[in-house]
Protein backbone atom coordinates (compact mmCIF):
# COMPACT_ATOMS: atom_id res chain seq x y z
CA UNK A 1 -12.63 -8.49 -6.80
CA UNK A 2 -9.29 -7.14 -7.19
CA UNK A 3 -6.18 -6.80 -5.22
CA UNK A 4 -5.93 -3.96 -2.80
CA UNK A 5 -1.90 -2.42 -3.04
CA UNK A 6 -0.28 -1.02 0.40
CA UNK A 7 2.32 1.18 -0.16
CA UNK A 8 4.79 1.82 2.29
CA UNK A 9 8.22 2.85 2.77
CA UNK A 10 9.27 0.63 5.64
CA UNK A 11 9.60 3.17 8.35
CA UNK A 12 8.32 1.81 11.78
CA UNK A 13 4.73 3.34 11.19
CA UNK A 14 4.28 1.81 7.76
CA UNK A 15 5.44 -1.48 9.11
CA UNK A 16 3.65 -1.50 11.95
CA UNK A 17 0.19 -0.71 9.51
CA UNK A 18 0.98 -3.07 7.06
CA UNK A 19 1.51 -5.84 9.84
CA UNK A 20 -2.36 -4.28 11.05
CA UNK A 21 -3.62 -4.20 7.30
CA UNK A 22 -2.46 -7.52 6.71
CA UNK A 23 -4.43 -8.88 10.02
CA UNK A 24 -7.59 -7.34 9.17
CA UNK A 25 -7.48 -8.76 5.48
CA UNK A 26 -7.06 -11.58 4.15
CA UNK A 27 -3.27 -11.61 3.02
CA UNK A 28 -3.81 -13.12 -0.35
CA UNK A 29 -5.88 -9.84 -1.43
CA UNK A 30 -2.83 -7.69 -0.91
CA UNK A 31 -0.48 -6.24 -2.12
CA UNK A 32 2.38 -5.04 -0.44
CA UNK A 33 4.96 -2.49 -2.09
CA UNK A 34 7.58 -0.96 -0.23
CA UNK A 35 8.64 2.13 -2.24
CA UNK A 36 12.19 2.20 -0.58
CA UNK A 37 12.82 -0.80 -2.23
CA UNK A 38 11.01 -0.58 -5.39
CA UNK A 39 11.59 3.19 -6.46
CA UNK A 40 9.91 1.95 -10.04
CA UNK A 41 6.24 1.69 -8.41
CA UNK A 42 6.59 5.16 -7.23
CA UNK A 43 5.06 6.98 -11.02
CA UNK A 44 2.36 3.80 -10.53
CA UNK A 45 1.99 4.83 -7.19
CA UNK A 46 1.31 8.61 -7.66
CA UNK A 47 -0.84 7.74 -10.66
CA UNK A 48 -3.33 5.72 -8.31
CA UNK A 49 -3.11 8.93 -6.16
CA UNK A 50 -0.81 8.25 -3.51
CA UNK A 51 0.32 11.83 -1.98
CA UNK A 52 1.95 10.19 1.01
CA UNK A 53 2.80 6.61 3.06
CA UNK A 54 1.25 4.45 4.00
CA UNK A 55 -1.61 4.29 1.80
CA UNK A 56 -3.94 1.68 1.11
CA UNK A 57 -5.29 1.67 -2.42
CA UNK A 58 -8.34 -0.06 -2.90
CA UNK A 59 -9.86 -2.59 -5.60
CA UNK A 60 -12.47 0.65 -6.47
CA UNK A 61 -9.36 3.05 -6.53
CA UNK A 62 -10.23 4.70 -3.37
CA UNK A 63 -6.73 5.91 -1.78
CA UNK A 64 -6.87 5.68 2.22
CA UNK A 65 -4.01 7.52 3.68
């Protein structure tokens, strides 16, 4: 199984639900990106289907806003 990717752009609310995201997985299955920091993953983020933060993108490609 792949890597799940959390997008985020570090607001309080995205912090606060990657801090929940990374409690209810295990850590070492995801991946966090913080688009303020990393404008490059933006195009990669979009393409994945990404419409707003946070989003969790699953191994199966499902987006969860």
């Amino acid at each position: 199984m792949g890597k799940s990717i959390f997008y985020h752009a570090g607001c309080p609310v995205c912090v606060s639900a990657e801090h929940d995201i990374l409690g209810l997985l295990n850590p070492s299955d995801v991946e966090v990106v913080h688009l303020g920091n990393d404008k490059s993953k933006i195009s990669e983020a979009e393409k994945a289907g990404v419409k707003s933060v946070p989003a969790l993108v699953t191994p199966d490609g499902n987006v969860l806003h």
